[in-house]
C-alpha atoms as a PDB file:
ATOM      1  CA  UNK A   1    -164.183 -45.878-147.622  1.00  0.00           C
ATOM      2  CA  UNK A   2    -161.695 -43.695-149.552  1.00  0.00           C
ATOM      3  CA  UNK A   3    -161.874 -40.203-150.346  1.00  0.00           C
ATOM      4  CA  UNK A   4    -163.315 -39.538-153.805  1.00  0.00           C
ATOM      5  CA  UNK A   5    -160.112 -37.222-155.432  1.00  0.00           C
ATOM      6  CA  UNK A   6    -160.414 -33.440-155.164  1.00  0.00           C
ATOM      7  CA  UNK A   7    -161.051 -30.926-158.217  1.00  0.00           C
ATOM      8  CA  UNK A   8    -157.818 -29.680-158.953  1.00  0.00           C
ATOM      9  CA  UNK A   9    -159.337 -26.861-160.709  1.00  0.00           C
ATOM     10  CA  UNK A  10    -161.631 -25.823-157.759  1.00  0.00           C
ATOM     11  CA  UNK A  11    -158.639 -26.407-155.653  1.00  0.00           C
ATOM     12  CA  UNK A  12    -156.709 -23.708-157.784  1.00  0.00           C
ATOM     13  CA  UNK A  13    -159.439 -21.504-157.284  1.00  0.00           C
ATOM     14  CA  UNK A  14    -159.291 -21.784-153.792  1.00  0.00           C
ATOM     15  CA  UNK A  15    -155.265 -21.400-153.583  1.00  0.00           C
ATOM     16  CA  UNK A  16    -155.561 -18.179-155.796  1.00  0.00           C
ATOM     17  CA  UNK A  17    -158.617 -16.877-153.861  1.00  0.00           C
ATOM     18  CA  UNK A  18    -156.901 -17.716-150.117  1.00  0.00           C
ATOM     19  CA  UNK A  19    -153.964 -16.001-151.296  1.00  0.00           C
ATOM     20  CA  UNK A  20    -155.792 -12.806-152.576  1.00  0.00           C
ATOM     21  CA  UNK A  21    -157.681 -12.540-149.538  1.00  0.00           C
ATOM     22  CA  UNK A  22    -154.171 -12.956-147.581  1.00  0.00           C
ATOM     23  CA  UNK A  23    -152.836 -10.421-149.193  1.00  0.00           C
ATOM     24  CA  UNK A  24    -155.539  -7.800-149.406  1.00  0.00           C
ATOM     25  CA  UNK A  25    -155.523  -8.431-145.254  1.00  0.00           C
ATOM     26  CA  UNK A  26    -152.562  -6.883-145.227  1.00  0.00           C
ATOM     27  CA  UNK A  27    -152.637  -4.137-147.359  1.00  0.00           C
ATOM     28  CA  UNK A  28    -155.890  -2.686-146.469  1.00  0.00           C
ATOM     29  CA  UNK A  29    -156.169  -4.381-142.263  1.00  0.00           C
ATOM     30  CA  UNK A  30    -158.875  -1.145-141.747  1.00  0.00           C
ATOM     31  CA  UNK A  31    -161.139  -3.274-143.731  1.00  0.00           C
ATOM     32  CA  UNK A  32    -161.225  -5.616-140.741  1.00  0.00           C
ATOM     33  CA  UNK A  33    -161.765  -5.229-136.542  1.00  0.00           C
ATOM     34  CA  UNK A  34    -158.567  -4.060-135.292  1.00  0.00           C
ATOM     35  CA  UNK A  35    -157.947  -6.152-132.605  1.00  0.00           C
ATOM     36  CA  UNK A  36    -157.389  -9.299-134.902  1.00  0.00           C
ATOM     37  CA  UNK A  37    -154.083  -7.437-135.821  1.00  0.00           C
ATOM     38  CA  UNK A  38    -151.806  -9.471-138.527  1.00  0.00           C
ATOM     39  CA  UNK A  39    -153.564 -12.932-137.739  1.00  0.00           C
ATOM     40  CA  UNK A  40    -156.137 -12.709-140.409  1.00  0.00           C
ATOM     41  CA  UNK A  41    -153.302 -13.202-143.210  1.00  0.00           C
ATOM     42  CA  UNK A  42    -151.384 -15.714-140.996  1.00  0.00           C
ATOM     43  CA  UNK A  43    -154.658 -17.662-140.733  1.00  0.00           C
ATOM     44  CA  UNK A  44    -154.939 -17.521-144.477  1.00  0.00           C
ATOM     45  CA  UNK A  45    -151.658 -18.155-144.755  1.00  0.00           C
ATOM     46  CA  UNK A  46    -152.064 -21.782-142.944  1.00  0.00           C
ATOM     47  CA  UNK A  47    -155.353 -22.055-145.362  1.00  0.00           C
ATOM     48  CA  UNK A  48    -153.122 -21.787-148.663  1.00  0.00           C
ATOM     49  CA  UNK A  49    -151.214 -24.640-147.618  1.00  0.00           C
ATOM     50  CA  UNK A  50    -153.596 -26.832-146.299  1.00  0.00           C
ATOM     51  CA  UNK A  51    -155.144 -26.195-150.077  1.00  0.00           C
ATOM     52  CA  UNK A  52    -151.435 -26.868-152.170  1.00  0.00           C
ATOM     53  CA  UNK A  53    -151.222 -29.909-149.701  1.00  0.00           C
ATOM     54  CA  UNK A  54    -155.151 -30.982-151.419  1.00  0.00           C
ATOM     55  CA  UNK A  55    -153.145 -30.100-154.619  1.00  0.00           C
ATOM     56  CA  UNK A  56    -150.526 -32.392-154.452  1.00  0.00           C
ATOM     57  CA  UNK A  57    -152.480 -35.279-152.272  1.00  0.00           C
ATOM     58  CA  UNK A  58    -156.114 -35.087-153.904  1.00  0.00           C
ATOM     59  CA  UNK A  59    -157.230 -38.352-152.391  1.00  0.00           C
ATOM     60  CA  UNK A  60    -155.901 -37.398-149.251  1.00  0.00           C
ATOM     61  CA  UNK A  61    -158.395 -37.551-146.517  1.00  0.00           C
ATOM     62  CA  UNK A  62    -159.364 -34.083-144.934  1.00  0.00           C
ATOM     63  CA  UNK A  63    -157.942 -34.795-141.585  1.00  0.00           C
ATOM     64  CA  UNK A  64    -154.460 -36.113-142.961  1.00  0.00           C
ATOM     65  CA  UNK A  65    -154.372 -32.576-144.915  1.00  0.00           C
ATOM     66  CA  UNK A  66    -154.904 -30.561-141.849  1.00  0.00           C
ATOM     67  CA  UNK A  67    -151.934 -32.748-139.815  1.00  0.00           C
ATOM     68  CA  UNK A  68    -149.664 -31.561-142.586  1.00  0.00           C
ATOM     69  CA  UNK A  69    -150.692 -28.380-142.829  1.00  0.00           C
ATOM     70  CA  UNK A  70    -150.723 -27.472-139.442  1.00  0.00           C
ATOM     71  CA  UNK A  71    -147.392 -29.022-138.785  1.00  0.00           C
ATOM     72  CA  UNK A  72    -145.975 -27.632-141.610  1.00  0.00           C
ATOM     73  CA  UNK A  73    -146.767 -24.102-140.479  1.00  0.00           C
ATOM     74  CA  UNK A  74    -145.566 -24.704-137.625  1.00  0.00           C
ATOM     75  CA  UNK A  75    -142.310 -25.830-138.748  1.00  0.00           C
ATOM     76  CA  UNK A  76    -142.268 -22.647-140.635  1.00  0.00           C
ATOM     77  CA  UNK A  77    -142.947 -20.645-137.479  1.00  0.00           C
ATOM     78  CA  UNK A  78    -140.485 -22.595-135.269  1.00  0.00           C
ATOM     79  CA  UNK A  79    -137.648 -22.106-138.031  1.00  0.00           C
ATOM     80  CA  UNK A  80    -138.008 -18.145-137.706  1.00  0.00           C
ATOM     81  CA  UNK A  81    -135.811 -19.213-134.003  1.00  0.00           C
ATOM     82  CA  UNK A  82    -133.377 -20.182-136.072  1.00  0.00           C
ATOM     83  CA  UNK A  83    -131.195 -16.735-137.816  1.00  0.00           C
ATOM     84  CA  UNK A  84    -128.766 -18.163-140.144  1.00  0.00           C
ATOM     85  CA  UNK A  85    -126.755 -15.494-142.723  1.00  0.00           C
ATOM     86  CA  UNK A  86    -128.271 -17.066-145.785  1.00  0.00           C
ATOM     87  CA  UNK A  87    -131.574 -17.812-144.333  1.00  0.00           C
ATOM     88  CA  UNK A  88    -132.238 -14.392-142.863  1.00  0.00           C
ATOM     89  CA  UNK A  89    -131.081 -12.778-146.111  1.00  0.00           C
ATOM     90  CA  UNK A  90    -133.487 -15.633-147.859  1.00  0.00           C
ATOM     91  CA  UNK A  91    -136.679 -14.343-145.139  1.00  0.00           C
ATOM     92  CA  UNK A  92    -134.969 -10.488-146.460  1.00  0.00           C
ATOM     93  CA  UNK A  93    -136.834 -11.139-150.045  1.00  0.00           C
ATOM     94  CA  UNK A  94    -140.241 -10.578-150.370  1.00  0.00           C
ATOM     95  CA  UNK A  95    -141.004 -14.255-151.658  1.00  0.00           C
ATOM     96  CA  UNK A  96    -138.921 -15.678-148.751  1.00  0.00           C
ATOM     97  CA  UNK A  97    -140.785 -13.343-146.313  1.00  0.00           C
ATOM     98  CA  UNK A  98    -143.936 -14.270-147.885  1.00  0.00           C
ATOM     99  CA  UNK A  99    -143.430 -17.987-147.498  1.00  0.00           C
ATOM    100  CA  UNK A 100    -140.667 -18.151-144.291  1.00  0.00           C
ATOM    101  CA  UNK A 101    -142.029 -15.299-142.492  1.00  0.00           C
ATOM    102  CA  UNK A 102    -139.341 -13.415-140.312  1.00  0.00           C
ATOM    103  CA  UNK A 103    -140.011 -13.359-136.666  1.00  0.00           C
ATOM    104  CA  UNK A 104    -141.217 -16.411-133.965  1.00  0.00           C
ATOM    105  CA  UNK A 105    -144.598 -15.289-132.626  1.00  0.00           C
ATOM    106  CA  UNK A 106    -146.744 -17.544-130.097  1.00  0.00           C
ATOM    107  CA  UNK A 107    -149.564 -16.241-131.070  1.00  0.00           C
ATOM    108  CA  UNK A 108    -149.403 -17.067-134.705  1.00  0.00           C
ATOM    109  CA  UNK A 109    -149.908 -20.883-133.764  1.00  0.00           C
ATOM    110  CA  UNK A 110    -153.308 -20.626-133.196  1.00  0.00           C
ATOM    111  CA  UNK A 111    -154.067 -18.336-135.961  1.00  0.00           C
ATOM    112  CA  UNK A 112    -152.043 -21.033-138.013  1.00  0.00           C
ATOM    113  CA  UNK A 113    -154.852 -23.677-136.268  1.00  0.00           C
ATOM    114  CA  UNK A 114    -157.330 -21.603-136.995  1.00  0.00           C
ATOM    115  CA  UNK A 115    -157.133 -21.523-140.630  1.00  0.00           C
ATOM    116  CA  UNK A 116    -156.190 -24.745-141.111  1.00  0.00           C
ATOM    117  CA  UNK A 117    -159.599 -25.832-139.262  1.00  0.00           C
ATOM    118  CA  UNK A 118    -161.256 -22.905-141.873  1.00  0.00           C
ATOM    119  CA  UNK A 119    -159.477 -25.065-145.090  1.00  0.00           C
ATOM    120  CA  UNK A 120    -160.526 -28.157-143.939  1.00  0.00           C
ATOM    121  CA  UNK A 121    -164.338 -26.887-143.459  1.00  0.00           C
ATOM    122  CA  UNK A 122    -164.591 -25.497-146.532  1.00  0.00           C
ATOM    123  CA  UNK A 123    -162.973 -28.900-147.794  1.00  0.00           C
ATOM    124  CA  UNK A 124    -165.491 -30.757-146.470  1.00  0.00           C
ATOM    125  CA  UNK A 125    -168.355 -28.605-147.863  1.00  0.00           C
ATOM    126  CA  UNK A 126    -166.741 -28.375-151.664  1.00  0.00           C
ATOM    127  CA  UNK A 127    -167.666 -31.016-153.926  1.00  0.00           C
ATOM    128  CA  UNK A 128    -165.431 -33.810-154.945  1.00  0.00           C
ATOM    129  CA  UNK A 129    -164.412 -34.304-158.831  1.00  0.00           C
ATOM    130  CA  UNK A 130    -165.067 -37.669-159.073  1.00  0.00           C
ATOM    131  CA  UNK A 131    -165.312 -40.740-156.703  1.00  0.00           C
ATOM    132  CA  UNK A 132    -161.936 -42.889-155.620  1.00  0.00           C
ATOM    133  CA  UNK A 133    -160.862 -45.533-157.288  1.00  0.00           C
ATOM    134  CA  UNK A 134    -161.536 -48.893-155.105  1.00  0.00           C
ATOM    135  CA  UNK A 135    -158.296 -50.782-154.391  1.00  0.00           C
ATOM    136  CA  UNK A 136    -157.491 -53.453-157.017  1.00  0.00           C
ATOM    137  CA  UNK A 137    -157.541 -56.823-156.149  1.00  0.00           C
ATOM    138  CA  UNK A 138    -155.381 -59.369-157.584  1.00  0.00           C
ATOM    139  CA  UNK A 139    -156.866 -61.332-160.215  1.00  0.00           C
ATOM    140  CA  UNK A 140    -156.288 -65.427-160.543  1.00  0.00           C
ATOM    141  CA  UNK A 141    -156.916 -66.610-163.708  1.00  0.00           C
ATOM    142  CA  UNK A 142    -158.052 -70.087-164.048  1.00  0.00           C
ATOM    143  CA  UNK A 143    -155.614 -72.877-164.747  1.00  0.00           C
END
């Protein structure tokens, strides 16, 4: 059985509202425990993405949007290894720093996992717009 297609609009929602809660980890962190450090934003982080991948693959099924989101953001953490010129002067801007991050950290991986596994709850729990489309089948008309 397919997937019925996500709301785009709640999906929206939940981009804007991931990445609001992302940021307000890090400019206020006294509003949360201490000892999670950074990782509540770099869990939210992995959350936003697993929600623009529901964006752009609404029919996608939940566990195919947590693969690429978690191995996207772990691309993204494996490529701050790599220190290029242009790239470190791209990771130098805040929208680059926002998005490419600036320095390799193992213990972002499982914050990474962590909110991916928190996007695909809530994914499972929101409501779906309307139901998939069943495959076509051909049609034979009659001679």
């Amino acid at each position: 059985m397919r997937r019925a297609a996500r709301d785009r609009l709640l999906t929206n929602l939940a981009i804007a509202a991931v990445i609001a809660l992302g940021l307000a980890s890090r400019r206020w962190p006294w509003l949360l425990p201490a000892w999670l450090g950074k990782y509540p934003g770099d869990a939210l982080w992995a959350t936003m993405v697993f929600f623009c991948f529901a964006w752009v693959l609404p029919a996608a099924s939940t566990l195919r949007l947590a693969a690429l989101a978690l191995g996207t953001s772990w691309l993204v953490e494996f490529s701050q290894l790599v220190h290029a010129p242009w790239l470190d002067a791209v990771r130098d801007t805040a929208p680059g720093h926002l998005v490419l991050g600036s320095t390799f950290t193992w213990l972002d991986l499982p914050a990474y996992a962590a909110g991916v596994l928190l996007g695909a709850a809530a994914d499972q729990l929101a409501p779906a717009s309307r139901p998939a489309e069943p495959p076509t089948e051909p049609t034979t008309e009659p001679a």
